[in-house]
PDB file of N, CA and C in Angstrom:
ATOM      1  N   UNK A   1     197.717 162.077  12.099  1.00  0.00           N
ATOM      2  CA  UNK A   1     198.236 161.583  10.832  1.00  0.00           C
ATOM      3  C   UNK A   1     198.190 160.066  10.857  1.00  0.00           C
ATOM      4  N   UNK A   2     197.548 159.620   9.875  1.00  0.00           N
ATOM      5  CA  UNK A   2     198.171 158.306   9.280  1.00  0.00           C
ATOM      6  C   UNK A   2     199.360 157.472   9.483  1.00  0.00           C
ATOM      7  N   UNK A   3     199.670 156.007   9.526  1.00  0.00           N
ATOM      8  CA  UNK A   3     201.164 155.935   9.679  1.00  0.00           C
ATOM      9  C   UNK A   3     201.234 155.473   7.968  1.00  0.00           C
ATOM     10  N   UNK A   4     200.593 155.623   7.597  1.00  0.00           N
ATOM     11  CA  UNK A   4     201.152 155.794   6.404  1.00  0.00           C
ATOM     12  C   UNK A   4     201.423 157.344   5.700  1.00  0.00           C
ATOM     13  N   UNK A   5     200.924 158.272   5.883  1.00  0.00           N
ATOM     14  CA  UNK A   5     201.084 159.374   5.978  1.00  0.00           C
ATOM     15  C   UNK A   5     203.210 159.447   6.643  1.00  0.00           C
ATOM     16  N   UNK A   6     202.983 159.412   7.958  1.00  0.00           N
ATOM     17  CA  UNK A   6     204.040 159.739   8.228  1.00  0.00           C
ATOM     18  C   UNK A   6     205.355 158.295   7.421  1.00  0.00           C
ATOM     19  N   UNK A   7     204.798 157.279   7.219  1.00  0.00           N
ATOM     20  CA  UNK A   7     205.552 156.546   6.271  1.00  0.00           C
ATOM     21  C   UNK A   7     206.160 157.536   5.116  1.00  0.00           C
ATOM     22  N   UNK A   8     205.696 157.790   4.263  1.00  0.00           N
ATOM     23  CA  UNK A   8     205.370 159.020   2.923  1.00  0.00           C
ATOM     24  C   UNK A   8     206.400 160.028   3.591  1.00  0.00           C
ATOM     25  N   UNK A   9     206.126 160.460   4.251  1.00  0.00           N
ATOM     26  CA  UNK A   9     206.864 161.411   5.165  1.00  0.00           C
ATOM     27  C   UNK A   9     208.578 160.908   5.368  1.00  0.00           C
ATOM     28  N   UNK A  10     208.586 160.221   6.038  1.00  0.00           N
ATOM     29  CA  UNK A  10     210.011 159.750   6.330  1.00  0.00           C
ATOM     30  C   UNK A  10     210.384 159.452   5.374  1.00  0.00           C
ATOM     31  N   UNK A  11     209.594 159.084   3.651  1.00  0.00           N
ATOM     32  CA  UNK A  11     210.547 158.254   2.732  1.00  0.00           C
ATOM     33  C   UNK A  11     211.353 160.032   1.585  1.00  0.00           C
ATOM     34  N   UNK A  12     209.850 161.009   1.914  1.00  0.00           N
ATOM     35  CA  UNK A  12     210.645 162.030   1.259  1.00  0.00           C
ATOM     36  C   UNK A  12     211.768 162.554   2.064  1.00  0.00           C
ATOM     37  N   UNK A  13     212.331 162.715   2.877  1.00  0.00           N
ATOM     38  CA  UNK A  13     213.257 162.848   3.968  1.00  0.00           C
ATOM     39  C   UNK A  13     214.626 162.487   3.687  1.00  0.00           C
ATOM     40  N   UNK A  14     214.260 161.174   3.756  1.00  0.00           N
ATOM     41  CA  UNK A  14     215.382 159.425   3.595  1.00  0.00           C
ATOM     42  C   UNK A  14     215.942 160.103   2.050  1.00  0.00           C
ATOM     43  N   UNK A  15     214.534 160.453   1.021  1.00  0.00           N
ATOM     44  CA  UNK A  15     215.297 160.282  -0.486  1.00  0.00           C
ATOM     45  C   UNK A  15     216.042 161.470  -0.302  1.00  0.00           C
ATOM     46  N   UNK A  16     215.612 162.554   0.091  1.00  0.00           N
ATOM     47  CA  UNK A  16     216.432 163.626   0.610  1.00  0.00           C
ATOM     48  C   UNK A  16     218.179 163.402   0.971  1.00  0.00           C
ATOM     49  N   UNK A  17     217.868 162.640   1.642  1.00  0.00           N
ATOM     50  CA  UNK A  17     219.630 162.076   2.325  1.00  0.00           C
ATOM     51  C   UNK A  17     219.804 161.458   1.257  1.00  0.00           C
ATOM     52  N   UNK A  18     219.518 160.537   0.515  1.00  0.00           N
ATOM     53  CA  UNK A  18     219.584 159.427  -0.389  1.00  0.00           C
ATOM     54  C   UNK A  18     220.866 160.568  -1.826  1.00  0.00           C
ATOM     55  N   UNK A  19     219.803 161.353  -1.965  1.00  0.00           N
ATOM     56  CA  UNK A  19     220.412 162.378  -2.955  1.00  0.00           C
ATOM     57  C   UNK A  19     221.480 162.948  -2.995  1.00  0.00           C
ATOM     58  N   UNK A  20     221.127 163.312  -1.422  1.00  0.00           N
ATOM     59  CA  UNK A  20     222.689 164.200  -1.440  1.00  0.00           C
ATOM     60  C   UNK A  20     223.747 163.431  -1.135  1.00  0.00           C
ATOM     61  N   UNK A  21     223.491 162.089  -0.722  1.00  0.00           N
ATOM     62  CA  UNK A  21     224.873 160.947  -0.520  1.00  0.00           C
ATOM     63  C   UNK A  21     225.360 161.082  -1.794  1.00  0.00           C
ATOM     64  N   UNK A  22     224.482 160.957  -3.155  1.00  0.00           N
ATOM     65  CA  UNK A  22     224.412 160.151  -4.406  1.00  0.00           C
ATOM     66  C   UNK A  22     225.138 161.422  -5.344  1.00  0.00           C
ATOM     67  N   UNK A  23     224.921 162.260  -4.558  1.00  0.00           N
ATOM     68  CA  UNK A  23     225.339 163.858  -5.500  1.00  0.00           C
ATOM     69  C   UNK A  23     224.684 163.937  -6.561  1.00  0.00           C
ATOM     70  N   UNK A  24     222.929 163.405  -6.560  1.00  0.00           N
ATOM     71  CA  UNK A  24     222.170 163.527  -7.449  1.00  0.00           C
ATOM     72  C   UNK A  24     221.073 164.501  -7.363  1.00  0.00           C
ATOM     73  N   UNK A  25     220.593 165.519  -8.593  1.00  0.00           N
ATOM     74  CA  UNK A  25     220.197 166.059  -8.331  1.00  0.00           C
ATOM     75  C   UNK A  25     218.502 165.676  -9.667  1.00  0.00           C
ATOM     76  N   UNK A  26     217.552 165.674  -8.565  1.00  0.00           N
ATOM     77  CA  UNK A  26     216.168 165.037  -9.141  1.00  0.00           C
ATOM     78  C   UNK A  26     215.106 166.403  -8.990  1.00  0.00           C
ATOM     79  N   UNK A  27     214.735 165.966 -10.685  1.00  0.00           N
ATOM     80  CA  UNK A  27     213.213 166.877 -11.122  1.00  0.00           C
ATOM     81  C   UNK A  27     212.109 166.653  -9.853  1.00  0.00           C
ATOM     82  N   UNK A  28     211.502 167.172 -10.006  1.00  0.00           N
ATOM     83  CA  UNK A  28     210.242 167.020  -9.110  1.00  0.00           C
ATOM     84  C   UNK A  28     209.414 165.922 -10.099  1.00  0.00           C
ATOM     85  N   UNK A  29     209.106 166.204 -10.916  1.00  0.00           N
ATOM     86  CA  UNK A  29     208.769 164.688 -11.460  1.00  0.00           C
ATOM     87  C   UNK A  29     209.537 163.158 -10.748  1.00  0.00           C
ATOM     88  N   UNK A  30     210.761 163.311 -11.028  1.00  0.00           N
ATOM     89  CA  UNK A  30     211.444 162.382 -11.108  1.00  0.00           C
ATOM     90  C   UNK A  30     211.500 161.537  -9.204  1.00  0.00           C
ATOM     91  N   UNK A  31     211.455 162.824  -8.604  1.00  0.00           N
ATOM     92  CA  UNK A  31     211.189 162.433  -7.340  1.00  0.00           C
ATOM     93  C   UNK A  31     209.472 161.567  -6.946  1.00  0.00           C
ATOM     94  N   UNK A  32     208.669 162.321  -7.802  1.00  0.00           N
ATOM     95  CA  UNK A  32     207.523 162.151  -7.306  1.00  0.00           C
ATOM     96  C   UNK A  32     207.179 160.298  -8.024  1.00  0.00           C
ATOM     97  N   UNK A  33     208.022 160.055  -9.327  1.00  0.00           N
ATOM     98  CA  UNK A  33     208.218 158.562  -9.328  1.00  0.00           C
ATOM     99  C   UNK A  33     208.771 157.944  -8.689  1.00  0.00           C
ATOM    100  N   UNK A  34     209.676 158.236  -7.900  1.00  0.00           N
ATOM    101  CA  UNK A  34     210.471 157.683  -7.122  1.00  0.00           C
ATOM    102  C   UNK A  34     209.474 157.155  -5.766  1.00  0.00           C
ATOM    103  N   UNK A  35     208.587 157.815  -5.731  1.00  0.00           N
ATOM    104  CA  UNK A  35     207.756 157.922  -4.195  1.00  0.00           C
ATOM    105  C   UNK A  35     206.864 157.419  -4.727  1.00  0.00           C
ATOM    106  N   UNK A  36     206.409 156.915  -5.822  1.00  0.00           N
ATOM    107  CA  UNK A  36     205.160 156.271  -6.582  1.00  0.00           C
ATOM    108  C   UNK A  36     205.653 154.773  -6.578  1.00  0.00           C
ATOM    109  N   UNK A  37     207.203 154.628  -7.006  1.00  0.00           N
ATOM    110  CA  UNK A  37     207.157 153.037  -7.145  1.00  0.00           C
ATOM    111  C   UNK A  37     207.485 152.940  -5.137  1.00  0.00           C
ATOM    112  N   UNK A  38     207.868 153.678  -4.756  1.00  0.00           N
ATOM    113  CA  UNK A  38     207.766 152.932  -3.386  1.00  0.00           C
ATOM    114  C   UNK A  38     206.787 152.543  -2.874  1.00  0.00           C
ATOM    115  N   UNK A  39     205.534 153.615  -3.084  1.00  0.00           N
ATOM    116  CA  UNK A  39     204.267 153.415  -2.790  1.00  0.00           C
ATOM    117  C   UNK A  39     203.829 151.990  -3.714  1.00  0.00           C
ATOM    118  N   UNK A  40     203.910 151.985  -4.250  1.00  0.00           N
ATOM    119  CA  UNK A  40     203.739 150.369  -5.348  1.00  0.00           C
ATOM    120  C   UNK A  40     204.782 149.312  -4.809  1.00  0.00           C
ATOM    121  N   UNK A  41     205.616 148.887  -4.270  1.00  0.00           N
ATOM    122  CA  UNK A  41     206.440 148.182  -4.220  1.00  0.00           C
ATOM    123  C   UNK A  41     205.735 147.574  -2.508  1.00  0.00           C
ATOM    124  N   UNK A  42     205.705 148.944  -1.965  1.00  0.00           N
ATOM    125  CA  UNK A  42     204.995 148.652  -0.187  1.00  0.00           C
ATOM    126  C   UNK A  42     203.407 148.603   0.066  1.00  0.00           C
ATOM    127  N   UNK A  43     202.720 148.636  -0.960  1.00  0.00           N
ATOM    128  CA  UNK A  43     201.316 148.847  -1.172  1.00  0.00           C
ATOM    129  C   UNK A  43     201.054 147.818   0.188  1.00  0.00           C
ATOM    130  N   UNK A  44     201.121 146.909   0.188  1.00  0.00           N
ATOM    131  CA  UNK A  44     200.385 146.088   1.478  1.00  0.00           C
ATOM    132  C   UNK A  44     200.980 146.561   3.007  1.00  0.00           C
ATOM    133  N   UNK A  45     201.834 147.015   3.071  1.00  0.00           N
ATOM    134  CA  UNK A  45     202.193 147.751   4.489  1.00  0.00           C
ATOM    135  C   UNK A  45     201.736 149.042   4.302  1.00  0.00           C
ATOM    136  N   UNK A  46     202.024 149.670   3.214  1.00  0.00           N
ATOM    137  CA  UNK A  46     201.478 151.182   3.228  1.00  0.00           C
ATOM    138  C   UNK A  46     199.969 150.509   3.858  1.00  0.00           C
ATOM    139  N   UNK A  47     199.088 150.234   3.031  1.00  0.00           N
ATOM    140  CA  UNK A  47     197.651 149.819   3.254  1.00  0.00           C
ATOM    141  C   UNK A  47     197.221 149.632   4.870  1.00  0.00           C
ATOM    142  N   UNK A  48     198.234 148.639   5.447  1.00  0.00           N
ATOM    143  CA  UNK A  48     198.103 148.276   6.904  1.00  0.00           C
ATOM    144  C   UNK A  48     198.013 149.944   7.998  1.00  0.00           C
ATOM    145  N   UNK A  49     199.351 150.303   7.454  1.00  0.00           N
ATOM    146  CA  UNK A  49     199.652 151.995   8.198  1.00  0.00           C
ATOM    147  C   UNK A  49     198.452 152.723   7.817  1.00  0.00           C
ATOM    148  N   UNK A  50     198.126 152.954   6.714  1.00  0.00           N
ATOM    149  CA  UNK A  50     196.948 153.590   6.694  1.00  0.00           C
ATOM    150  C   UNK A  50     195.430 153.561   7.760  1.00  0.00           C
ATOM    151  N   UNK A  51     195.094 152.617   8.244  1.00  0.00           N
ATOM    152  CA  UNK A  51     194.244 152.249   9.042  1.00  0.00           C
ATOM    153  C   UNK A  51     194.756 152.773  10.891  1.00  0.00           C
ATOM    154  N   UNK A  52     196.082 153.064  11.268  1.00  0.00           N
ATOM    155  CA  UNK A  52     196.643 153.396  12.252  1.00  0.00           C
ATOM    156  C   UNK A  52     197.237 154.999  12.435  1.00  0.00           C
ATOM    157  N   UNK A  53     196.793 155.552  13.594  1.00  0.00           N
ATOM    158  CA  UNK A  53     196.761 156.891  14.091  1.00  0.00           C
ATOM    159  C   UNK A  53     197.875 157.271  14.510  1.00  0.00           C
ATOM    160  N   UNK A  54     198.936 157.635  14.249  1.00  0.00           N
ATOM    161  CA  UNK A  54     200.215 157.492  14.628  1.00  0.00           C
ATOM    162  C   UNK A  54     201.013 159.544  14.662  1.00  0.00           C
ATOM    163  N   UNK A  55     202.085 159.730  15.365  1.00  0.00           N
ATOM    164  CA  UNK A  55     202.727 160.720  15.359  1.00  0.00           C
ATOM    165  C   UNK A  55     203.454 160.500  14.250  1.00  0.00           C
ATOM    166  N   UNK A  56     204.567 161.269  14.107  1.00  0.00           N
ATOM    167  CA  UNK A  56     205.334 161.722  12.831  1.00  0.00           C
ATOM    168  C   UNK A  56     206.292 160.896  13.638  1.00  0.00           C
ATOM    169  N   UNK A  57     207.199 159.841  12.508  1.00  0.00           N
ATOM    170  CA  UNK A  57     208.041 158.980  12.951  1.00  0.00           C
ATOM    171  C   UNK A  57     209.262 160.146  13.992  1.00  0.00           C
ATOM    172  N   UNK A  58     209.665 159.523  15.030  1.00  0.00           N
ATOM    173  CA  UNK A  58     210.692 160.324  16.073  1.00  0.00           C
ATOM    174  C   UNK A  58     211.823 160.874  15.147  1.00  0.00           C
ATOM    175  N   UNK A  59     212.083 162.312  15.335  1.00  0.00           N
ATOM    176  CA  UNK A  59     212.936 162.774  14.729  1.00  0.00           C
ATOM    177  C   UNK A  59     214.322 161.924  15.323  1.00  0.00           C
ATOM    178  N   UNK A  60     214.926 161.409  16.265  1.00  0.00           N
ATOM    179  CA  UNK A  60     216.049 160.803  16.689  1.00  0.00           C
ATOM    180  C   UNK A  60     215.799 159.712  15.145  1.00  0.00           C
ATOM    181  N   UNK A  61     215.123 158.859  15.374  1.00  0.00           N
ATOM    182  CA  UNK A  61     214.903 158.096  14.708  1.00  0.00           C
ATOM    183  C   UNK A  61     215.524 158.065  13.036  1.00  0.00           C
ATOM    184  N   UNK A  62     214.334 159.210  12.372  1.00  0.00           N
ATOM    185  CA  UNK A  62     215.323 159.785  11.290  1.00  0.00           C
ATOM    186  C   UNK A  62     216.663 160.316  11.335  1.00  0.00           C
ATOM    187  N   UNK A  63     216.772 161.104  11.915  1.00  0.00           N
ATOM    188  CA  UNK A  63     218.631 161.819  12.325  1.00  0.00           C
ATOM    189  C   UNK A  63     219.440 160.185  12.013  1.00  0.00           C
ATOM    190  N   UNK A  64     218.971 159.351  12.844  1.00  0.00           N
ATOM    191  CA  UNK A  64     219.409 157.860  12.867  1.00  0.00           C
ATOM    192  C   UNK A  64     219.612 157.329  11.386  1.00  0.00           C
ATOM    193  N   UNK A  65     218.409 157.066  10.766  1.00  0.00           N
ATOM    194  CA  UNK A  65     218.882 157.239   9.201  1.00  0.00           C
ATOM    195  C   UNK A  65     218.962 157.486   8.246  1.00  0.00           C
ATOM    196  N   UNK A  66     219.193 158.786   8.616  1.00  0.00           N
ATOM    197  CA  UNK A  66     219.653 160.022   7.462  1.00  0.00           C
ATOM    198  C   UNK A  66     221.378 159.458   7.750  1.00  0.00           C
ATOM    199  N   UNK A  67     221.789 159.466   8.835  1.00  0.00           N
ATOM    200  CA  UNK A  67     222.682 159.240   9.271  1.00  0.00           C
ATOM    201  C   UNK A  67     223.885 158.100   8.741  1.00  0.00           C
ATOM    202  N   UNK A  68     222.756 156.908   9.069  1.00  0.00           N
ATOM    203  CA  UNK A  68     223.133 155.557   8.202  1.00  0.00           C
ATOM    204  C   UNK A  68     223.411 155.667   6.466  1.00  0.00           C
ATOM    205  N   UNK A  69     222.345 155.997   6.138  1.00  0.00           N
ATOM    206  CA  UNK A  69     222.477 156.733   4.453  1.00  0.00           C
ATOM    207  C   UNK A  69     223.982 157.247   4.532  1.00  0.00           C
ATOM    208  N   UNK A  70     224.014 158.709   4.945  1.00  0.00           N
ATOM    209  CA  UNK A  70     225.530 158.946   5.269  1.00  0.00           C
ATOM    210  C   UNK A  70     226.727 158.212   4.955  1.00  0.00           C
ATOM    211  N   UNK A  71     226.796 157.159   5.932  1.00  0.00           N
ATOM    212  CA  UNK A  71     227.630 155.907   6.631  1.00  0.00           C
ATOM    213  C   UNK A  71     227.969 155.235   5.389  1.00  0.00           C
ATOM    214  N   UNK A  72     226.868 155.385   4.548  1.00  0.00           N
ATOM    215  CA  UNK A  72     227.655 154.161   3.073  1.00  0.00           C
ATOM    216  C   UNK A  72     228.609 154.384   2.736  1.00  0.00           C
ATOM    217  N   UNK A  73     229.078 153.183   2.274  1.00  0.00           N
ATOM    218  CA  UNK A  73     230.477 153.765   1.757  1.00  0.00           C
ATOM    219  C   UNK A  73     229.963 153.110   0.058  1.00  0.00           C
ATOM    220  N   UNK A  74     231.164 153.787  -0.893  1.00  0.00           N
ATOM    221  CA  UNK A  74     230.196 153.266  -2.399  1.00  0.00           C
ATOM    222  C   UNK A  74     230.267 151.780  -2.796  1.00  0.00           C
ATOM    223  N   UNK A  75     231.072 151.008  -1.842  1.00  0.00           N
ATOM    224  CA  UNK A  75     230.982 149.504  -1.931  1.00  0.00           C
ATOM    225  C   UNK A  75     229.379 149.000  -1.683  1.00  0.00           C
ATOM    226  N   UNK A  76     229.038 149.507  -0.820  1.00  0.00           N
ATOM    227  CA  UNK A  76     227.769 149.162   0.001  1.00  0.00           C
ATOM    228  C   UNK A  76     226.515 149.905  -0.561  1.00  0.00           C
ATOM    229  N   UNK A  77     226.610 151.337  -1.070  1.00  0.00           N
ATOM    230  CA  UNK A  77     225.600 151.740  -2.054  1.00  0.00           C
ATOM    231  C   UNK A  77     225.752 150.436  -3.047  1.00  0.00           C
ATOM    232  N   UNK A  78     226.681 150.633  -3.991  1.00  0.00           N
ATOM    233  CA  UNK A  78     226.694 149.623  -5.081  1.00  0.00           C
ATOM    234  C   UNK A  78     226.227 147.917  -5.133  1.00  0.00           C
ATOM    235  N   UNK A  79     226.335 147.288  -3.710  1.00  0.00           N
ATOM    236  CA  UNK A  79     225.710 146.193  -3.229  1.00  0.00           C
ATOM    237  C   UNK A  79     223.826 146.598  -3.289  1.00  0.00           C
ATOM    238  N   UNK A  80     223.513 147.391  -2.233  1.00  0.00           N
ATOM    239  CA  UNK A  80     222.353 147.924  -2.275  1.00  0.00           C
ATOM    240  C   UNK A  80     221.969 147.874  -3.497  1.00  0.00           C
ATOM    241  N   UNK A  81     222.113 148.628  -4.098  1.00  0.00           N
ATOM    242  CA  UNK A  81     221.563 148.931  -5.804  1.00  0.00           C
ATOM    243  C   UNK A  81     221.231 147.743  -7.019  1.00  0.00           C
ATOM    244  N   UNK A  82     222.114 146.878  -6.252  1.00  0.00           N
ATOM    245  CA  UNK A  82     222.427 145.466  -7.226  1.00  0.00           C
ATOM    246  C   UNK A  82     221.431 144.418  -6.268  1.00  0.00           C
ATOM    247  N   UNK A  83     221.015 144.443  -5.472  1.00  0.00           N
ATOM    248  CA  UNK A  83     220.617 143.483  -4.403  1.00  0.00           C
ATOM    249  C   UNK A  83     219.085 143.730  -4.908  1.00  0.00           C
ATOM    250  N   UNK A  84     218.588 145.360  -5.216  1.00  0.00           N
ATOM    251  CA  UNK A  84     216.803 145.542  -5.639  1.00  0.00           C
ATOM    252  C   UNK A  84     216.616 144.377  -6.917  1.00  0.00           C
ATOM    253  N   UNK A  85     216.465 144.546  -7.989  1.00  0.00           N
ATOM    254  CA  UNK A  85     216.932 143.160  -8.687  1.00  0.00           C
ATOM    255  C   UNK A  85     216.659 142.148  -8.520  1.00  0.00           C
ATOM    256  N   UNK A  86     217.501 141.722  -7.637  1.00  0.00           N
ATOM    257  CA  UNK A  86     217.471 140.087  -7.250  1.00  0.00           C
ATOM    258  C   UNK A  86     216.797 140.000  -6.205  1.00  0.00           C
ATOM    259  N   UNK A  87     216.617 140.428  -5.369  1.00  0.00           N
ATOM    260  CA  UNK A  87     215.367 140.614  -4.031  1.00  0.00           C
ATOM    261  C   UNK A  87     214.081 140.371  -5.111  1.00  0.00           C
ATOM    262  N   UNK A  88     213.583 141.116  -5.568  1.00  0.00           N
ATOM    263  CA  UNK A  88     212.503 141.358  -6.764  1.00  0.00           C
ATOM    264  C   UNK A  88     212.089 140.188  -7.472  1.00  0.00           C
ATOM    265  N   UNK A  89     213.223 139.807  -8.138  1.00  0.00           N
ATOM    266  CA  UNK A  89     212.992 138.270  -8.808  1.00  0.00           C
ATOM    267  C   UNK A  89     213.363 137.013  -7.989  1.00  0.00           C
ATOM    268  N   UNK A  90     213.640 137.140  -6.589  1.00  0.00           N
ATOM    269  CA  UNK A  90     213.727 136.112  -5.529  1.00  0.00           C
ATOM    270  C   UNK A  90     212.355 136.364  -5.243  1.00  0.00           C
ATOM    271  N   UNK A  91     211.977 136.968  -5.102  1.00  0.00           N
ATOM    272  CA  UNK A  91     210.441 136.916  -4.328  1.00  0.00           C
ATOM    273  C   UNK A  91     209.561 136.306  -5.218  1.00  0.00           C
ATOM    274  N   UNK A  92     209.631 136.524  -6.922  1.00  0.00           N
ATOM    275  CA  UNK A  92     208.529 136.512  -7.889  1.00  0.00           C
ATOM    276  C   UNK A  92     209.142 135.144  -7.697  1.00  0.00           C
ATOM    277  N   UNK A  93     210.259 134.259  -7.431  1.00  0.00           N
ATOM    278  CA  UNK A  93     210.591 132.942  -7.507  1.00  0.00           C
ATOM    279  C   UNK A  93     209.732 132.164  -6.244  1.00  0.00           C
ATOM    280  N   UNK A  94     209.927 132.822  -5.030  1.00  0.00           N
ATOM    281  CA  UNK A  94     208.866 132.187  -4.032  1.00  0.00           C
ATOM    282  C   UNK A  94     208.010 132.573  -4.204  1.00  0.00           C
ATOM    283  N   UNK A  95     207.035 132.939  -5.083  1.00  0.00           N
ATOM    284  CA  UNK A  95     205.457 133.211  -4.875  1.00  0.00           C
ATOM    285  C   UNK A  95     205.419 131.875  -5.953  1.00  0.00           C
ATOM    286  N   UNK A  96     206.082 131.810  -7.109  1.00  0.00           N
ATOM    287  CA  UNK A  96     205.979 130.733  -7.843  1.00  0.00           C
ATOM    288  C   UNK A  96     205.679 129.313  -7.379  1.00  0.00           C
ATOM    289  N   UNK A  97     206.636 129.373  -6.553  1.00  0.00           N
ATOM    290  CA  UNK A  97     207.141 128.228  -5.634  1.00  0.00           C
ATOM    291  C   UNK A  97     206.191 127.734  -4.371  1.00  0.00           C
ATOM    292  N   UNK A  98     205.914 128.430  -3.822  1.00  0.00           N
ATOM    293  CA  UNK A  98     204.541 128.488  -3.342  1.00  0.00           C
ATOM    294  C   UNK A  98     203.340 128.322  -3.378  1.00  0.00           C
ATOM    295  N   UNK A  99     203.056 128.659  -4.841  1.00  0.00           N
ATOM    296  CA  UNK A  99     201.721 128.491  -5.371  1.00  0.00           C
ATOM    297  C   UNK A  99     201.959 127.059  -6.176  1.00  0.00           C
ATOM    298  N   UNK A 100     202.987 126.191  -6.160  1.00  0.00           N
ATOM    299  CA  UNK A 100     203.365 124.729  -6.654  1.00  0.00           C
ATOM    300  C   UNK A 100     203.052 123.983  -5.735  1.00  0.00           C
ATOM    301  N   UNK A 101     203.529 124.692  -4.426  1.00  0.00           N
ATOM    302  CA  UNK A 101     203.247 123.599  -3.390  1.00  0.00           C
ATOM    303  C   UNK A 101     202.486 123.239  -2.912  1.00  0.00           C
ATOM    304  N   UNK A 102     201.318 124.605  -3.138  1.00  0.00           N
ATOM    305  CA  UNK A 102     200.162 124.575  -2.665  1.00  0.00           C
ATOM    306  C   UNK A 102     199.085 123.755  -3.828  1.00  0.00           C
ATOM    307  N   UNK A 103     199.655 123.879  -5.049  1.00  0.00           N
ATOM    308  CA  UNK A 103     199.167 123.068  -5.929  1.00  0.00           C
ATOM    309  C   UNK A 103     199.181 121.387  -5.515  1.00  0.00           C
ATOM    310  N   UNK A 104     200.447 121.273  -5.425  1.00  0.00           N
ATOM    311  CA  UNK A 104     200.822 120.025  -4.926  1.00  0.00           C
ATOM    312  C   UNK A 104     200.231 119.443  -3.848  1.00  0.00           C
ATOM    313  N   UNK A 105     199.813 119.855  -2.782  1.00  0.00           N
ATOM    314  CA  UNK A 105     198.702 119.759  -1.963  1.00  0.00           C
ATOM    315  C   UNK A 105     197.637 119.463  -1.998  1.00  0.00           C
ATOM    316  N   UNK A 106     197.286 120.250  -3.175  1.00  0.00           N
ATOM    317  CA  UNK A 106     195.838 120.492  -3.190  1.00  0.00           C
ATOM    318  C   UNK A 106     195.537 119.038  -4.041  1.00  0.00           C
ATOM    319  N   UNK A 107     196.492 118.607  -4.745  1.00  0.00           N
ATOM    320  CA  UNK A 107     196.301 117.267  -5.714  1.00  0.00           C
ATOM    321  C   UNK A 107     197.066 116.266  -4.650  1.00  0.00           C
ATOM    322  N   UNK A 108     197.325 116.248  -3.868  1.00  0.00           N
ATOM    323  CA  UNK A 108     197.638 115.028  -2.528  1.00  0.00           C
ATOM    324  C   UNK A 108     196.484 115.238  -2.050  1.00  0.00           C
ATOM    325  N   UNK A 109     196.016 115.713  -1.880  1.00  0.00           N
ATOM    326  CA  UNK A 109     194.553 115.515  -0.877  1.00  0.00           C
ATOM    327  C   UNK A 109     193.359 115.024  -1.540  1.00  0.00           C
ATOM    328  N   UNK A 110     193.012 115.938  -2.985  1.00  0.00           N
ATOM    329  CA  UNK A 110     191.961 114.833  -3.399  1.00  0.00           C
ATOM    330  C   UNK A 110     192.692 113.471  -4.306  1.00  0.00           C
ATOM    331  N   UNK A 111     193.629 112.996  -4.385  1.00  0.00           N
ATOM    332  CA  UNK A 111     193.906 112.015  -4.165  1.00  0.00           C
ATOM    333  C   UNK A 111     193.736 111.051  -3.326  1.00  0.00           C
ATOM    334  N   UNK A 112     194.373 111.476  -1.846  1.00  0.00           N
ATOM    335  CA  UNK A 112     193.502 110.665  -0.947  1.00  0.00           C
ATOM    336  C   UNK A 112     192.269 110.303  -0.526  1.00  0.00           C
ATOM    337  N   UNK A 113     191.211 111.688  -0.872  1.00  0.00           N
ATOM    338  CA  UNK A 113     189.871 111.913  -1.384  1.00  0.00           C
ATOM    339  C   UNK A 113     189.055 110.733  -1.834  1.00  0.00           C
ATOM    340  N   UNK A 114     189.523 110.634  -2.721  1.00  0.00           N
ATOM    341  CA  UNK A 114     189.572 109.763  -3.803  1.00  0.00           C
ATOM    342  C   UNK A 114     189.632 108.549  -3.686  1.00  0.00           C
ATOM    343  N   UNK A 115     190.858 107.798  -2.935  1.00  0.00           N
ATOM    344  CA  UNK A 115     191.080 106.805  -2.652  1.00  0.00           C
ATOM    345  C   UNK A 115     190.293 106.166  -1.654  1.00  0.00           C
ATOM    346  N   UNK A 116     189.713 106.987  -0.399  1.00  0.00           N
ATOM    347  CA  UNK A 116     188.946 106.465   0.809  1.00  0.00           C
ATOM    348  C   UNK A 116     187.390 106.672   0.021  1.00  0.00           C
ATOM    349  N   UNK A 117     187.354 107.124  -0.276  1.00  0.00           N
ATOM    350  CA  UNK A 117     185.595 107.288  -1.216  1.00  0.00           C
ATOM    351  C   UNK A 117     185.200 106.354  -1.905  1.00  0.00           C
ATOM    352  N   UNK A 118     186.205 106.289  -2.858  1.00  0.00           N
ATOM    353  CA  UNK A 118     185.995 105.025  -4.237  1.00  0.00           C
ATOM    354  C   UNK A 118     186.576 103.430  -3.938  1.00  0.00           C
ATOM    355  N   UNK A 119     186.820 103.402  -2.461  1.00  0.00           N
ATOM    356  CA  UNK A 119     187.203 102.078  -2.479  1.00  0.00           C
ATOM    357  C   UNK A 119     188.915 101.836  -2.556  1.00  0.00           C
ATOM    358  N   UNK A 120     189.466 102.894  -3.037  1.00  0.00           N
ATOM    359  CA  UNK A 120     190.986 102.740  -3.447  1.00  0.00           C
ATOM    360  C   UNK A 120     191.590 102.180  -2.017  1.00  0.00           C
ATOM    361  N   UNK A 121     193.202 102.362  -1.757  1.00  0.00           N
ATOM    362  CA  UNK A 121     193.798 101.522  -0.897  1.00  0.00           C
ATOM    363  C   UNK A 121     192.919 101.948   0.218  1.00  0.00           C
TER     364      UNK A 121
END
C-alpha cells in the first residue's frame, strides 16, 4: 500500500472516532466530502505519500488517537473547530506576505543591477 493509501485509511478511522465523540451521525455522502476536502486541504503531502511503499499506519498508533479524539473535552473540540478558520486565513496571509517579499527582492536586486551597469552609485 501507498502511504497515502494508508493516510486515507487512518483518516476514515480518526473520522470514525471523530463522530462518535461528536454524537454525529454522517450520510455516506457527507462522509465521503469530508475525506475529499481533506484530500484537498493535504494534496501536497498526500502527493509526497503517494510515491512511498509503506504498511498500514501501527494499530497502537491509531488506538493512540482514536484515543486522544476521546480525551477532548468540549472546551478543546470547540477551540479546534474555531482554530480551522484562522489557521486557513493565517496561511493565505503568509503566502501573501511572502510573495511581497520576494517581490521586494526581486526589485532590490535589479536595482542594484541597474546601478553597477549604468554607471549609478
Amino acid at each position: 500500500m501507498t502511504g497515502r493509501e494508508a493516510l486515507l485509511s487512518a483518516f476514515d478511522r480518526l473520522f470514525d472516532a471523530a463522530a462518535r465523540k461528536l454524537n454525529v451521525a454522517c450520510t455516506p455522502e457527507e462522509r465521503a466530502e469530508a475525506k475529499e476536502q481533506f484530500e484537498s486541504r493535504f494534496d501536497a503531502a498526500l502527493d509526497v505519500a503517494k510515491r512511498a511503499q509503506v504498511s498500514a499506519l501501527p494499530e497502537e498508533a491509531l488506538a493512540e488517537m482514536e484515543a486522544a479524539i476521546e480525551q477532548l473535552s468540549p472546551a478543546e473540540l470547540a477551540g479546534l473547530i474555531a482554530s480551522i478558520p484562522l489557521a486557513q486565513q493565517t496561511q493565505e496571509m503568509l503566502r501573501a506576505l511572502a510573495f511581497r517579499q520576494a517581490e521586494q527582492r526581486l526589485l532590490e536586486h535589479l536595482t542594484r543591477q541597474a546601478d553597477t551597469r549604468y554607471g549609478g552609485n
